[in-house]
N, C-alpha and C. Protein backbone atom coordinates (compact mmCIF):
# COMPACT_ATOMS: atom_id res chain seq x y z
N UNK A 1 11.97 -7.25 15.00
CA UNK A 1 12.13 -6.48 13.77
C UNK A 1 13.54 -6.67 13.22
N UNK A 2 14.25 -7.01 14.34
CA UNK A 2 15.19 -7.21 14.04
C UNK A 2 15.68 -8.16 12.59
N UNK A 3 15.10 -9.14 13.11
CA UNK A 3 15.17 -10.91 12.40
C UNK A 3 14.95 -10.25 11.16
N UNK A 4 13.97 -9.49 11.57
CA UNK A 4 13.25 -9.01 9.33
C UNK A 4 14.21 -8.77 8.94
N UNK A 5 14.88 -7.79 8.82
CA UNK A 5 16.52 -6.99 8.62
C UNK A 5 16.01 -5.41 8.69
N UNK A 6 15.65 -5.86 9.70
CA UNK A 6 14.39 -3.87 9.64
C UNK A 6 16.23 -3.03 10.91
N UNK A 7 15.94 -1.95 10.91
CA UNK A 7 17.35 -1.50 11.90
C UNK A 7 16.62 -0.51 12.50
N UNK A 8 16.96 -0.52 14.01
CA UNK A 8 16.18 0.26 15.07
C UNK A 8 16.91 1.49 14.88
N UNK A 9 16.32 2.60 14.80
CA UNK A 9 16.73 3.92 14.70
C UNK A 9 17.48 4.30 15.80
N UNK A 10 18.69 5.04 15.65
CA UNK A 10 19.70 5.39 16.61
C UNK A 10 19.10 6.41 17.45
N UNK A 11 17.78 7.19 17.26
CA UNK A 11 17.66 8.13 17.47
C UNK A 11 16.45 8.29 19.07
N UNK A 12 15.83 7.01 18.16
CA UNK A 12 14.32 6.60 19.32
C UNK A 12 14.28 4.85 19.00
N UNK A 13 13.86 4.44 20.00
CA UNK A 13 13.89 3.36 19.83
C UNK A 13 12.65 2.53 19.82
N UNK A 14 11.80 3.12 19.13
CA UNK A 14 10.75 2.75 18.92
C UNK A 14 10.48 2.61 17.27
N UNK A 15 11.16 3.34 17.00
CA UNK A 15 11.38 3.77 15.30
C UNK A 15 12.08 2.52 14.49
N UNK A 16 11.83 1.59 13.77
CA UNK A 16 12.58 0.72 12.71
C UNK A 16 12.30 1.16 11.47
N UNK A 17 13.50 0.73 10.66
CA UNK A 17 13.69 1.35 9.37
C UNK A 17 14.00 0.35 8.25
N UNK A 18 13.91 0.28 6.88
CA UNK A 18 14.45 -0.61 6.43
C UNK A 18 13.99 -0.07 5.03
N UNK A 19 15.31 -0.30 3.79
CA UNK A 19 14.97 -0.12 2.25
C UNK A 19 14.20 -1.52 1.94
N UNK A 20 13.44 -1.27 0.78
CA UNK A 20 12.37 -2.09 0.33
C UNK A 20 13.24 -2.21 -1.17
N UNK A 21 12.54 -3.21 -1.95
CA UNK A 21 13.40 -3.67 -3.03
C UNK A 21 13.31 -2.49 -4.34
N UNK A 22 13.12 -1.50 -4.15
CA UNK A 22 12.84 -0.30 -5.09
C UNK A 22 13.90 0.53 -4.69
N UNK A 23 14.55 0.66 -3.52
CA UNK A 23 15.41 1.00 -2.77
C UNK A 23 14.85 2.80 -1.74
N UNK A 24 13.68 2.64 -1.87
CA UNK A 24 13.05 3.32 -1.18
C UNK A 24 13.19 2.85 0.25
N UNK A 25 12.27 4.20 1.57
CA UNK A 25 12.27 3.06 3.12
C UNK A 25 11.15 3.39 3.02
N UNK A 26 11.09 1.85 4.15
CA UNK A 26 9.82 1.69 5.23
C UNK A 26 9.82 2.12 6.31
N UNK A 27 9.43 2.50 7.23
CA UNK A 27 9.34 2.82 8.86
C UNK A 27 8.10 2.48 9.19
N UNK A 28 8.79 2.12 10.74
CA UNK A 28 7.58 0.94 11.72
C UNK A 28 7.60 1.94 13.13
N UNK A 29 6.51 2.68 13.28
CA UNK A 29 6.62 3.17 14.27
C UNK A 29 6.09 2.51 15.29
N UNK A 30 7.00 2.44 16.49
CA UNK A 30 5.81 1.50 17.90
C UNK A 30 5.84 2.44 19.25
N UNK A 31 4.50 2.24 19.67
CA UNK A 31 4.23 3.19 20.97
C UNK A 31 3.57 2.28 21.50
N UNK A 32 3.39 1.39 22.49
CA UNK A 32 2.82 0.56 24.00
C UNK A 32 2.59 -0.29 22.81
N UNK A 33 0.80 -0.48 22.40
CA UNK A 33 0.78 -1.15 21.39
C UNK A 33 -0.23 -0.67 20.24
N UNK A 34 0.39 0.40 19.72
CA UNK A 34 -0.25 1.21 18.82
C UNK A 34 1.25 1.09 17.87
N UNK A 35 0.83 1.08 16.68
CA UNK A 35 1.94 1.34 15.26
C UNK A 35 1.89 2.15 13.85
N UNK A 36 2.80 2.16 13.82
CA UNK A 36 2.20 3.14 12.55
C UNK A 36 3.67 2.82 11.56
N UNK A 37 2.88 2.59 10.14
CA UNK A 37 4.12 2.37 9.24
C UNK A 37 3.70 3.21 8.19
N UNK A 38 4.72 3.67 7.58
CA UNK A 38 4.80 4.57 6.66
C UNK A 38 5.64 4.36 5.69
N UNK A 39 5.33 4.46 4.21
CA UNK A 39 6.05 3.63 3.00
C UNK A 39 5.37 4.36 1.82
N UNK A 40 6.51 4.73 0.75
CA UNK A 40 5.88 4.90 -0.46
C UNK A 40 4.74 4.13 -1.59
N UNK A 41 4.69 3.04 -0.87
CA UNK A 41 4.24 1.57 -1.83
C UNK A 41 3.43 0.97 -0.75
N UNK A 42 1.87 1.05 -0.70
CA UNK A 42 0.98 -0.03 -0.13
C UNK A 42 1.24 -1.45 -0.50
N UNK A 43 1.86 -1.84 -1.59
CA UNK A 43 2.41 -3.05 -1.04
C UNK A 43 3.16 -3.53 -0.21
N UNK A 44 4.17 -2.43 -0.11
CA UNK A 44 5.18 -2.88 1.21
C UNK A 44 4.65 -2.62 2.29
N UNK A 45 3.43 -1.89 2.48
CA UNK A 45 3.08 -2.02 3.50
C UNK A 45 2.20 -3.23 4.17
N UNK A 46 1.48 -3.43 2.91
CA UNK A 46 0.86 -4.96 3.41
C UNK A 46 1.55 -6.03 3.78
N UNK A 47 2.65 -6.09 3.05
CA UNK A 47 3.76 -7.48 3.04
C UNK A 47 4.46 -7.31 4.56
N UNK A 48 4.62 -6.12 4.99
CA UNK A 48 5.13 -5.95 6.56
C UNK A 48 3.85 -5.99 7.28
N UNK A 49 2.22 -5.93 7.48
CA UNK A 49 1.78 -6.33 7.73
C UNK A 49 1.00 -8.12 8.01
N UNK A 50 1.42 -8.30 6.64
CA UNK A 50 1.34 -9.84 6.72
C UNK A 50 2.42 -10.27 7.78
N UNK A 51 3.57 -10.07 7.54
CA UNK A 51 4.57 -10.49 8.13
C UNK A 51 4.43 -10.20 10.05
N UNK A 52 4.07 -8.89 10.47
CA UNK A 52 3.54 -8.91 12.19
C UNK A 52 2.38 -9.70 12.35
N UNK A 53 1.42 -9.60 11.54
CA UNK A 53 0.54 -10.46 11.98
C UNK A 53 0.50 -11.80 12.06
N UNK A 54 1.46 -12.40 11.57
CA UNK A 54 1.58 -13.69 11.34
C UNK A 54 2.05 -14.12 13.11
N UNK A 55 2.64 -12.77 13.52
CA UNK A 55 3.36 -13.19 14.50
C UNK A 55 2.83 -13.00 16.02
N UNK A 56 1.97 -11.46 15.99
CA UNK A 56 1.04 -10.96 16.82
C UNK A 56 -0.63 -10.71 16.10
N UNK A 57 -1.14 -10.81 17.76
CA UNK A 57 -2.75 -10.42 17.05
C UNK A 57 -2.63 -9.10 16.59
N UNK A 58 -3.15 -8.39 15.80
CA UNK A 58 -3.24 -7.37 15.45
C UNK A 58 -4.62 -6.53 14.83
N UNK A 59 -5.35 -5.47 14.77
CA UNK A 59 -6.64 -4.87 14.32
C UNK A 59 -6.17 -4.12 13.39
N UNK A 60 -6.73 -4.27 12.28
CA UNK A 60 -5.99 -2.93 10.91
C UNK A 60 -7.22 -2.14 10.84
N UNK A 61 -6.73 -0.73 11.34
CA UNK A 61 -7.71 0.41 11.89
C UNK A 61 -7.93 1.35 10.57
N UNK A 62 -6.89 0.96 9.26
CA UNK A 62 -6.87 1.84 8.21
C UNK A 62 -5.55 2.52 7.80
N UNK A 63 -5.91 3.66 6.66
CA UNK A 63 -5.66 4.41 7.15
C UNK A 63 -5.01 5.72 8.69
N UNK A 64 -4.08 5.96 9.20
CA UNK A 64 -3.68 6.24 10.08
C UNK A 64 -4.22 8.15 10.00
N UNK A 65 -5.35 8.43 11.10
CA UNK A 65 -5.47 9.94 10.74
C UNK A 65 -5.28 10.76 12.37
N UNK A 66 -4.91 10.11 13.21
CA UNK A 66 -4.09 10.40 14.56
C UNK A 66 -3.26 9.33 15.18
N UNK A 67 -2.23 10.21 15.49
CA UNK A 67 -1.31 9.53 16.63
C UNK A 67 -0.45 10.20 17.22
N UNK A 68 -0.62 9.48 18.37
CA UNK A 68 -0.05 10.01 19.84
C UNK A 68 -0.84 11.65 20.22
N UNK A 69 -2.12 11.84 19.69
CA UNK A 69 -2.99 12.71 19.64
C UNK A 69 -2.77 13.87 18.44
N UNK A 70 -1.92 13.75 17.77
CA UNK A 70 -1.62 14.66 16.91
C UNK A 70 -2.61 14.28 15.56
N UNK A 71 -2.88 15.22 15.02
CA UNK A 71 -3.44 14.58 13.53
C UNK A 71 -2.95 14.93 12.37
N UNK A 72 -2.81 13.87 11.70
CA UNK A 72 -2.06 13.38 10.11
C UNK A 72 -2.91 13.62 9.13
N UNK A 73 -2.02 14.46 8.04
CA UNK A 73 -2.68 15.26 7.37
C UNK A 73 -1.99 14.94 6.25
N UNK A 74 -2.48 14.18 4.89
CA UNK A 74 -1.63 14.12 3.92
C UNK A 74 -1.32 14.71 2.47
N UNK A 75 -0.95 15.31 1.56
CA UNK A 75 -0.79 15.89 0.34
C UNK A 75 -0.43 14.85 -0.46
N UNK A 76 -1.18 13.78 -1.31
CA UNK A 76 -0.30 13.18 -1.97
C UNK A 76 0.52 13.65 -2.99
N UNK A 77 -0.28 15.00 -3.47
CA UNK A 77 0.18 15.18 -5.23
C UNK A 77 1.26 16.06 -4.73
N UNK A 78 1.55 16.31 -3.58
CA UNK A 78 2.79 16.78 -2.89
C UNK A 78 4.44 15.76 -2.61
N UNK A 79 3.64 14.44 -2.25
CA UNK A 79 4.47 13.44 -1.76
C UNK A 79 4.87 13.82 -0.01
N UNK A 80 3.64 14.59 0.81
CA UNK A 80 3.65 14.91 1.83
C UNK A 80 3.23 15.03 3.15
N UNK A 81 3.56 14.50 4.07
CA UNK A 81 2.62 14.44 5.22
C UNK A 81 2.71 15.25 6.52
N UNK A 82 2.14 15.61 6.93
CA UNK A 82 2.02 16.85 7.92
C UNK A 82 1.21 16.21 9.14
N UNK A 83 1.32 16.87 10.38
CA UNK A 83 1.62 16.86 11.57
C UNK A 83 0.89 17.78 12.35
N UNK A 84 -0.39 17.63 13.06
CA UNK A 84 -0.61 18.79 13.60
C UNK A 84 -1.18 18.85 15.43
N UNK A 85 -1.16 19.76 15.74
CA UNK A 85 -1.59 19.15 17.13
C UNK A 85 -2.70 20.70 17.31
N UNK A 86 -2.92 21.15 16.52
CA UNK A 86 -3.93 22.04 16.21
C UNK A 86 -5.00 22.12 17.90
N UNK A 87 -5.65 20.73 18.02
CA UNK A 87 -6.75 20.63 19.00
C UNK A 87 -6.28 21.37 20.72
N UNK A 88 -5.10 21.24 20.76
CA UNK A 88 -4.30 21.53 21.52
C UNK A 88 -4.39 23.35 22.14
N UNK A 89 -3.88 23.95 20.80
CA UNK A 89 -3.84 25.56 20.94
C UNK A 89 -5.31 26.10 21.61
């Protein structure tokens, strides 16, 4: 991720980050081999998909509506995404 000019988050290191030419970000989340990217613009998200796949096999599952067992919940006309682990309680 590096090579892309993507920058590993100081925080977790699973997390890469990177502004897109709108000057918005992207984020590349990685867990074993599950991912999740998140971007204002489905194009940037495809174009960073083209770009891993070119490199690894990969399955495009969609839409993302769990991970790491939690479930993703989105508002667009909000500009918002939420987090829940609801199944849990």
């Amino acid at each position: 991720m590096l090579e892309l000019g993507y920058n590993k988050s100081p925080y977790d290191c699973c997390v890469y980050h990177s502004k897109v030419e709108d000057g918005s970000m992207i984020y590349l989340v990685l867990y074993v081999d599950d991912m999740l990217i998140a971007a204002r613009s489905k194009s940037d998200i495809q174009k960073l998909k083209g770009l891993l796949s070119a490199e690894f096999e990969m399955k495009d599952l969609g839409a993302a509506q769990k991970i790491l067992g939690m479930e993703i919940y989105t508002d667009m006309s909000k500009k918002k995404l939420f987090l829940s682990e609801k199944s849990y309680i």
